[in-house]
C-alpha atoms as a PDB file:
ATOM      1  CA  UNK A   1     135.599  23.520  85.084  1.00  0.00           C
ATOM      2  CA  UNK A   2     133.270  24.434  87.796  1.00  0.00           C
ATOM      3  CA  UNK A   3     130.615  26.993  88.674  1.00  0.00           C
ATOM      4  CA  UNK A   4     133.043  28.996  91.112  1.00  0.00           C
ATOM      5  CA  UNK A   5     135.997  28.580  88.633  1.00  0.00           C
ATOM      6  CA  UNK A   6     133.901  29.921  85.484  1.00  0.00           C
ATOM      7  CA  UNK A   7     132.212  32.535  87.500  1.00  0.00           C
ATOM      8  CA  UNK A   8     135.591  33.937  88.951  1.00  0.00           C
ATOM      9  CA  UNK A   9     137.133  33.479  85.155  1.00  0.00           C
ATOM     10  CA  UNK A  10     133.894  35.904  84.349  1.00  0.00           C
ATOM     11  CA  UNK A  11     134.198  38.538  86.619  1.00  0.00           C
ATOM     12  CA  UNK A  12     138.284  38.873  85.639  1.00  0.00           C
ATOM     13  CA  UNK A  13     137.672  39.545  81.892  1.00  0.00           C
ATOM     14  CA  UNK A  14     134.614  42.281  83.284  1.00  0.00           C
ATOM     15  CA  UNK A  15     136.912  43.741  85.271  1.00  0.00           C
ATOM     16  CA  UNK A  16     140.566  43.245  82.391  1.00  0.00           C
ATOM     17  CA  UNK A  17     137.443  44.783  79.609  1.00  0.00           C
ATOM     18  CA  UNK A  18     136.760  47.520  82.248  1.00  0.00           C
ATOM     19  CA  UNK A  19     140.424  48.556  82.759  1.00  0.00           C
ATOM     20  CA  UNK A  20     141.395  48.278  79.356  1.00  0.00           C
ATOM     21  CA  UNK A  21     138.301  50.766  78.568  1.00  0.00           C
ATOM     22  CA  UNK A  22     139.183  53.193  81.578  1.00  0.00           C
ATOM     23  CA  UNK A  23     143.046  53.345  80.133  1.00  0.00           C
ATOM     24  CA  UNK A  24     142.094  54.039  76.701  1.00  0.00           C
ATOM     25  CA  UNK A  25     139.931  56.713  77.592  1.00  0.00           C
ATOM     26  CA  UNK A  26     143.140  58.888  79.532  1.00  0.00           C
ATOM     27  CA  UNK A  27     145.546  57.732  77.273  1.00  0.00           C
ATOM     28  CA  UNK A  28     142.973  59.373  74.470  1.00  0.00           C
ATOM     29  CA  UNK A  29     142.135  62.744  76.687  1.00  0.00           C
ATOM     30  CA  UNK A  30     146.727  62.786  76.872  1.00  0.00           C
ATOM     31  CA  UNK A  31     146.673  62.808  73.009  1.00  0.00           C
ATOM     32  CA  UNK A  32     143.942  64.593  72.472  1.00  0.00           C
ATOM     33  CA  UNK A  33     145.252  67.473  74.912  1.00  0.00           C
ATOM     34  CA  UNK A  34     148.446  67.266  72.630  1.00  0.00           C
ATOM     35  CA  UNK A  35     147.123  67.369  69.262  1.00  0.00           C
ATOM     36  CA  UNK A  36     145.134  70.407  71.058  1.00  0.00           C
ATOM     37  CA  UNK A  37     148.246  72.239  71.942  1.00  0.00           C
ATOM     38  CA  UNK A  38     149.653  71.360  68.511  1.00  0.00           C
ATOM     39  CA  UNK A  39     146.549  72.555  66.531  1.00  0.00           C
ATOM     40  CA  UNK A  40     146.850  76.181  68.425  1.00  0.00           C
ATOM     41  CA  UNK A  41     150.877  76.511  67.992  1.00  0.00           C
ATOM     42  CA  UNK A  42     150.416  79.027  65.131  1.00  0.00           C
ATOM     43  CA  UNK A  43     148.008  81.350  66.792  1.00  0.00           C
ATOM     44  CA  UNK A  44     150.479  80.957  69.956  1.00  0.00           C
ATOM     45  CA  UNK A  45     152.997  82.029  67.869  1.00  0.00           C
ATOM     46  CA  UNK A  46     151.235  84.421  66.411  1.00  0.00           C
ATOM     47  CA  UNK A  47     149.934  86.307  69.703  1.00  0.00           C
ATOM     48  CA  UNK A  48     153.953  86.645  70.459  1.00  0.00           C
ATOM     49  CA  UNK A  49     154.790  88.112  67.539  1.00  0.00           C
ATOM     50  CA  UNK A  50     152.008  90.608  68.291  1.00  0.00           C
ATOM     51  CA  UNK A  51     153.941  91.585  71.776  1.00  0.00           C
ATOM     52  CA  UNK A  52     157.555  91.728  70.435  1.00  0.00           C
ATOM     53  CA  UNK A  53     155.890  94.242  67.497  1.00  0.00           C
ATOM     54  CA  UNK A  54     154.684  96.175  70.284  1.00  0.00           C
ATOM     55  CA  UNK A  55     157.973  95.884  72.420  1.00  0.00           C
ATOM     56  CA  UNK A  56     155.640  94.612  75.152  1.00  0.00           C
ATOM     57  CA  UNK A  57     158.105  92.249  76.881  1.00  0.00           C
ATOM     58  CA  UNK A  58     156.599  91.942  80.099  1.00  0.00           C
ATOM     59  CA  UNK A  59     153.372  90.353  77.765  1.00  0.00           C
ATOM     60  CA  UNK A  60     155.879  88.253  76.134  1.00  0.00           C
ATOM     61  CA  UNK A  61     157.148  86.616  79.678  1.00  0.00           C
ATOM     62  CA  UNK A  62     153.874  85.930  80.883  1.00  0.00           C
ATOM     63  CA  UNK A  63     152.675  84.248  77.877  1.00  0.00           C
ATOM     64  CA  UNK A  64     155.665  82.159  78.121  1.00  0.00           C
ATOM     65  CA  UNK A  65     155.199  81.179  81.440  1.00  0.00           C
ATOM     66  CA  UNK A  66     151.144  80.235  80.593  1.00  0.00           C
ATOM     67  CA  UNK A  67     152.802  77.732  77.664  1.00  0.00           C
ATOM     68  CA  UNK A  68     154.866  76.132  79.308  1.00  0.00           C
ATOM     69  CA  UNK A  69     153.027  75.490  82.885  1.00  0.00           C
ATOM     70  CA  UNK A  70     150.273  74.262  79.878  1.00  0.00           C
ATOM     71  CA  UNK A  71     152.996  72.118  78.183  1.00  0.00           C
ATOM     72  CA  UNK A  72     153.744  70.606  81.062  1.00  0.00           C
ATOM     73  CA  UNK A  73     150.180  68.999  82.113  1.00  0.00           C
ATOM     74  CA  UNK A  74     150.530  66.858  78.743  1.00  0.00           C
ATOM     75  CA  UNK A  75     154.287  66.323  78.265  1.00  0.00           C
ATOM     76  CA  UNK A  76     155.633  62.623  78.189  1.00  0.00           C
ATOM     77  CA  UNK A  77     157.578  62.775  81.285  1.00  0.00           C
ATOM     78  CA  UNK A  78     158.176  59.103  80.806  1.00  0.00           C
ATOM     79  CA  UNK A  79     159.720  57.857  77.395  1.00  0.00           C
ATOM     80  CA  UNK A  80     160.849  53.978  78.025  1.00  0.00           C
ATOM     81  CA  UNK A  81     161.128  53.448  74.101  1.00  0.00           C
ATOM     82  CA  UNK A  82     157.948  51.066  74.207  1.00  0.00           C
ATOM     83  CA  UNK A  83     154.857  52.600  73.198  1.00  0.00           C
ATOM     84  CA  UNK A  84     152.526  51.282  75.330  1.00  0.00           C
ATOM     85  CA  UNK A  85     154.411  51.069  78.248  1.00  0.00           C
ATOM     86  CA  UNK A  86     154.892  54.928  77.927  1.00  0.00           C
ATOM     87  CA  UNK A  87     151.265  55.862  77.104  1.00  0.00           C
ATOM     88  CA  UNK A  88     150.274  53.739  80.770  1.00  0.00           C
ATOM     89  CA  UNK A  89     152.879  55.269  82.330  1.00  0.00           C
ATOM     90  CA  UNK A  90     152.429  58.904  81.070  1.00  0.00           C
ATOM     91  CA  UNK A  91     148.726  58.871  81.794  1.00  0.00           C
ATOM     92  CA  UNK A  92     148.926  57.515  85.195  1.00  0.00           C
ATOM     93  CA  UNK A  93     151.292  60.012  86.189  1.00  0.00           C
ATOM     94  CA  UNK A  94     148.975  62.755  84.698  1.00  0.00           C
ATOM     95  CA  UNK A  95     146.383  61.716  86.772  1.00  0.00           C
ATOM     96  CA  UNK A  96     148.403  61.331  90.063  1.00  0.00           C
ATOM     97  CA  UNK A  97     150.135  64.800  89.477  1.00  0.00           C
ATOM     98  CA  UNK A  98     146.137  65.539  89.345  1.00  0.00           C
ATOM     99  CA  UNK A  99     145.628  64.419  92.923  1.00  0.00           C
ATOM    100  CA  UNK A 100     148.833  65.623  94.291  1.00  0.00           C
ATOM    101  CA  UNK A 101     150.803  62.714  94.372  1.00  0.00           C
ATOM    102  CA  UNK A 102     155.119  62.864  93.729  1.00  0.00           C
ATOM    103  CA  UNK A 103     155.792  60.459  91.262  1.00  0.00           C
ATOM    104  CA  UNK A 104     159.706  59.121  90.631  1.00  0.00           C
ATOM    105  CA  UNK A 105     160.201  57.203  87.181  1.00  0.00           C
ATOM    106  CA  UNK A 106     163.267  55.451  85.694  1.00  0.00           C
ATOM    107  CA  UNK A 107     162.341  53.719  83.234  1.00  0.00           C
ATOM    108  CA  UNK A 108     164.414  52.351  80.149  1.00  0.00           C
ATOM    109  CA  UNK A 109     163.052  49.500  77.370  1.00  0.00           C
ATOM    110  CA  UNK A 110     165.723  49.306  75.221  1.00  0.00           C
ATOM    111  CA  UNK A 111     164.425  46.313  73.235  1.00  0.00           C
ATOM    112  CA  UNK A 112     160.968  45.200  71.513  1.00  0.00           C
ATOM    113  CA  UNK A 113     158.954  43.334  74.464  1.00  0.00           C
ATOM    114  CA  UNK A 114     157.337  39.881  73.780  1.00  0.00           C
ATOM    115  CA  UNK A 115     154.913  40.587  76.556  1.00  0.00           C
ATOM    116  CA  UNK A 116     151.560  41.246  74.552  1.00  0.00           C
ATOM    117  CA  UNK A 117     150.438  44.616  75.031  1.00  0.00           C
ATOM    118  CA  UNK A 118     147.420  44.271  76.860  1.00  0.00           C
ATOM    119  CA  UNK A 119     148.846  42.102  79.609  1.00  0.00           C
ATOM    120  CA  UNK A 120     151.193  44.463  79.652  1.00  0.00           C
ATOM    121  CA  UNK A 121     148.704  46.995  80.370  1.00  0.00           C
ATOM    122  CA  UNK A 122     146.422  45.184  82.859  1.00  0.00           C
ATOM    123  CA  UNK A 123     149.965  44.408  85.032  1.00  0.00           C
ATOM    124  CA  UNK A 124     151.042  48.275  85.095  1.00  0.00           C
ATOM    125  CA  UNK A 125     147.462  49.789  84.943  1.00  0.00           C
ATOM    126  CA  UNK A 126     146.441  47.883  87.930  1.00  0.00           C
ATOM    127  CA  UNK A 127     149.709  48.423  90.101  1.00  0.00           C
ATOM    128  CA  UNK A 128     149.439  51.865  89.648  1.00  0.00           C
ATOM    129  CA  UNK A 129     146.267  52.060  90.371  1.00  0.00           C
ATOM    130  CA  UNK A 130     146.658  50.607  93.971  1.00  0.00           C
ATOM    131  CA  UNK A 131     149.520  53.058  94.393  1.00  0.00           C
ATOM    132  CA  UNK A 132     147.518  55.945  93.918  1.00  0.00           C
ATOM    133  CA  UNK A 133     144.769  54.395  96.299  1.00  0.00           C
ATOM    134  CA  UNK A 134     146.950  53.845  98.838  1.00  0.00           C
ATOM    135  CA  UNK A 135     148.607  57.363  98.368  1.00  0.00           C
ATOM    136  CA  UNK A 136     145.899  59.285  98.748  1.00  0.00           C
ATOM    137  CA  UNK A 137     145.439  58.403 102.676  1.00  0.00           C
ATOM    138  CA  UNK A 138     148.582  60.263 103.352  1.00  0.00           C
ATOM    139  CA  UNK A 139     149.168  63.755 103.237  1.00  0.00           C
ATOM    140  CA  UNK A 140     150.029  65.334  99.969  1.00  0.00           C
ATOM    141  CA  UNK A 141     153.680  65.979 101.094  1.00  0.00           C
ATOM    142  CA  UNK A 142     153.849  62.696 102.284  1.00  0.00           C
ATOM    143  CA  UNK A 143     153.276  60.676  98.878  1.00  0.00           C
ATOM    144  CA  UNK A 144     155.175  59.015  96.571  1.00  0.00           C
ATOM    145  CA  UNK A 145     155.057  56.405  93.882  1.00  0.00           C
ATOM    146  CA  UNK A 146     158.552  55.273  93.256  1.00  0.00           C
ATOM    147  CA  UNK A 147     158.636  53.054  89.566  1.00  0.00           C
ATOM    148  CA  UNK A 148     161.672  51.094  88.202  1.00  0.00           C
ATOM    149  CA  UNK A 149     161.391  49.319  85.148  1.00  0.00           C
ATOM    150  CA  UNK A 150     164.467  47.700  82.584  1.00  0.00           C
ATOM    151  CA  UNK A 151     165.008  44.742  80.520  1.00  0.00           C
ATOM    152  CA  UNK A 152     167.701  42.496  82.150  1.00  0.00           C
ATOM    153  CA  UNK A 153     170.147  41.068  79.917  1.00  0.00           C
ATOM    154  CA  UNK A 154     167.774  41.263  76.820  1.00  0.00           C
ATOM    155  CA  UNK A 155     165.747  38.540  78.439  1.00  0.00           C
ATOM    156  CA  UNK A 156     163.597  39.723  81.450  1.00  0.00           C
ATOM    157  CA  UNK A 157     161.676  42.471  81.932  1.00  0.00           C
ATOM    158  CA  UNK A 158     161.727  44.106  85.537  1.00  0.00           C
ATOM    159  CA  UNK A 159     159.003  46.404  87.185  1.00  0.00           C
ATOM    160  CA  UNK A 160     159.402  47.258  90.313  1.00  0.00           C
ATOM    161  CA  UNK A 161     156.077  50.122  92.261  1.00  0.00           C
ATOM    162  CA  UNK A 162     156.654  51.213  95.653  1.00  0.00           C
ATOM    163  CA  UNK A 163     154.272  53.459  97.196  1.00  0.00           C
ATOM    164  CA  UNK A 164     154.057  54.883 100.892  1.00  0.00           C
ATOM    165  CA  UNK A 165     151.571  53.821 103.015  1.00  0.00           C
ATOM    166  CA  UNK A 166     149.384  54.891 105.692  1.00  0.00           C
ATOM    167  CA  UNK A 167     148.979  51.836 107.712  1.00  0.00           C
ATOM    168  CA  UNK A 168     151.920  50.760 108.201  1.00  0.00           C
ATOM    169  CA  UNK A 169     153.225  46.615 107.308  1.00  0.00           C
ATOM    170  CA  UNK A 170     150.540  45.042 105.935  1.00  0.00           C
ATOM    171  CA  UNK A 171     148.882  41.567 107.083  1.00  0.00           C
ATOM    172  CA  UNK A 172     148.680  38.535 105.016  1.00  0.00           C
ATOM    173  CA  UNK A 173     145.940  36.476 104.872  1.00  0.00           C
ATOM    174  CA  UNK A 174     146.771  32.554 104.379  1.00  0.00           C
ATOM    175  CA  UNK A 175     150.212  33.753 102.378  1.00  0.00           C
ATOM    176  CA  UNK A 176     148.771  36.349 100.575  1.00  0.00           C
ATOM    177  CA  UNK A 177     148.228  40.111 100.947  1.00  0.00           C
ATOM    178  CA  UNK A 178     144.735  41.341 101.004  1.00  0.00           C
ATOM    179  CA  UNK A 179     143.029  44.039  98.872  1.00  0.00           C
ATOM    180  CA  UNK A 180     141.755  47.014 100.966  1.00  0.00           C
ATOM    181  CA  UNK A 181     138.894  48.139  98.906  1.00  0.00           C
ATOM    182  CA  UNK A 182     136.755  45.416 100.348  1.00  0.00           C
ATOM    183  CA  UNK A 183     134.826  42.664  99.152  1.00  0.00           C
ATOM    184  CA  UNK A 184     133.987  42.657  95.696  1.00  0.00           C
ATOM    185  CA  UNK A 185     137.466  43.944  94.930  1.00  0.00           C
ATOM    186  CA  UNK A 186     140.845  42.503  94.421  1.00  0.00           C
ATOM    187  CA  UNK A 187     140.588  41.553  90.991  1.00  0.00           C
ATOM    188  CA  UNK A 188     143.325  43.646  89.939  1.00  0.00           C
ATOM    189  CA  UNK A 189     145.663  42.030  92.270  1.00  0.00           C
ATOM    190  CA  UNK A 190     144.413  37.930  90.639  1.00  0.00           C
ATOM    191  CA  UNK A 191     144.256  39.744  87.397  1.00  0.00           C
ATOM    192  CA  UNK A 192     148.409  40.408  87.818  1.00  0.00           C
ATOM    193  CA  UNK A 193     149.374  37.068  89.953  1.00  0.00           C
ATOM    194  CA  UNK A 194     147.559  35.380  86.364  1.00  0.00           C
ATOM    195  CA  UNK A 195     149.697  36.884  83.877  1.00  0.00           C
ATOM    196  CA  UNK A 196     152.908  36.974  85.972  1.00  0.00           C
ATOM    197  CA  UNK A 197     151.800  33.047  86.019  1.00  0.00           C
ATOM    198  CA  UNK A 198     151.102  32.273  82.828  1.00  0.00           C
ATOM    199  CA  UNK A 199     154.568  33.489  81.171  1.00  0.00           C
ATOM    200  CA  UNK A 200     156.201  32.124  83.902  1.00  0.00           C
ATOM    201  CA  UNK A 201     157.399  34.723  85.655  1.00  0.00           C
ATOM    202  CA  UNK A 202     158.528  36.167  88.939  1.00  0.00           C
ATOM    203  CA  UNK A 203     156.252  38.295  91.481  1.00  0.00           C
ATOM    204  CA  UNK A 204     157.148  39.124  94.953  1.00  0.00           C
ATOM    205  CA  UNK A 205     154.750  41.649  97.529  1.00  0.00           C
ATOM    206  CA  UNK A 206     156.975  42.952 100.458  1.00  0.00           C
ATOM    207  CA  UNK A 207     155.044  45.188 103.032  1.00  0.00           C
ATOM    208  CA  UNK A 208     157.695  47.154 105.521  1.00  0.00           C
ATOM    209  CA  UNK A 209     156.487  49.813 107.950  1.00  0.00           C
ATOM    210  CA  UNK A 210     155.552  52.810 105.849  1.00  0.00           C
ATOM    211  CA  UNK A 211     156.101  51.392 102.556  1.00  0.00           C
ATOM    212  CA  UNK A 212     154.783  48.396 100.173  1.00  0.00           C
ATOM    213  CA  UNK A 213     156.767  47.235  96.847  1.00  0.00           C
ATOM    214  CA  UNK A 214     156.246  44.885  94.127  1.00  0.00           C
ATOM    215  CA  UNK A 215     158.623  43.204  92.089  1.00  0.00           C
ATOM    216  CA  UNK A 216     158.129  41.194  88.816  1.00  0.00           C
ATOM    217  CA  UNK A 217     160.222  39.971  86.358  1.00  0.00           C
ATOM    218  CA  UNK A 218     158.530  38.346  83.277  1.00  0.00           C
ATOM    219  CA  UNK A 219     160.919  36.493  80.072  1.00  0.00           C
ATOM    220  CA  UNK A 220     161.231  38.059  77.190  1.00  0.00           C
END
């Protein structure tokens, strides 16, 4: 193996060991908000038994409104049925909702996946990440993360991010696209082509004007 090979291999597991570190951290603060709103349920309930005593309805409404608008900011909004799919998933949305970005989910994981977890996490931390990059040149009505995932035929699992885009198709460079954060960056993108590689799987990039999707479909 040579120097360039070993000191590219290095600088992907700093940068997988750096994800994997930034994704535990807000899939912690999204439990930790929950067990939070679960810890004060009694004294919630409490405080609205102290306006219905008082016949103070008006009280009661507003409270109402402050739980759920509350409820909301830490809700699953995605449940695939795969645990750590939905605890990437729920946490990324969370923080794009944070920085005004729309975000459109269907996803549905019927069955137990063979992909190990933290691939699975590097591949669908790392795509969302460039999505919300890349949405947060637009205007906030403007953006949009758009996120498919199933298993097909109990033996392939499909994801599918599109995201809007401010720069319309994208160049490729020798075949491949580019990152945009400049140099020094891009890992995320190697760190994905790897994986997608190594289980012998399926990627494909596709840049149209306003718009930039990627597919991948890895056996299960």
């Amino acid at each position: 193996m040579s120097f360039l090979t070993k000191l590219i291999d290095s600088r992907i597991a700093a940068y997988q060991q750096e994800l994997i570190e930034t994704h535990f951290v807000e899939v912690e603060n999204m439990y930790r908000q929950m067990r939070a709103w679960r810890h004060d349920y009694k004294n919630h309930i409490q405080a609205m038994k102290a306006f219905a005593a008082s016949g103070d309805l008006a009280a009661i409404d507003g409270y109402l409104d402050a739980l759920d608008t509350e409820l909301s900011a830490v809700d699953m909004v995605v449940k695939t049925g795969n645990p750590m799919t939905d605890a990437i998933l729920n946490s990324k949305i969370s923080l794009a909702r944070a920085k005004h970005i729309n975000v459109r989910s269907d996803a549905n994981i019927p069955v137990a996946l063979t992909t190990p977890p933290l691939d699975l996490c590097a591949i669908l931390g790392n795509l969302f990440d460039n999505a919300i990059e890349a949405s947060l040149k637009l205007p906030e009505d403007q953006r949009l993360i758009r996120i498919y995932m199933e298993v097909k035929d109990s033996r392939q699992l499909y994801i599918s991010f599109t995201n809007f885009t401010s720069d319309g198709k994208k160049p490729k460079e020798q075949g491949l696209f580019k990152s945009t954060k400049g140099a020094g960056h891009g890992f995320g993108l190697v760190r994905i082509d790897h994986i997608v590689e190594k289980y012998g799987g399926y990627l494909s990039r596709n840049s149209e004007a306003g718009a930039f999707t990627t597919e991948i479909l890895l056996p299960q």
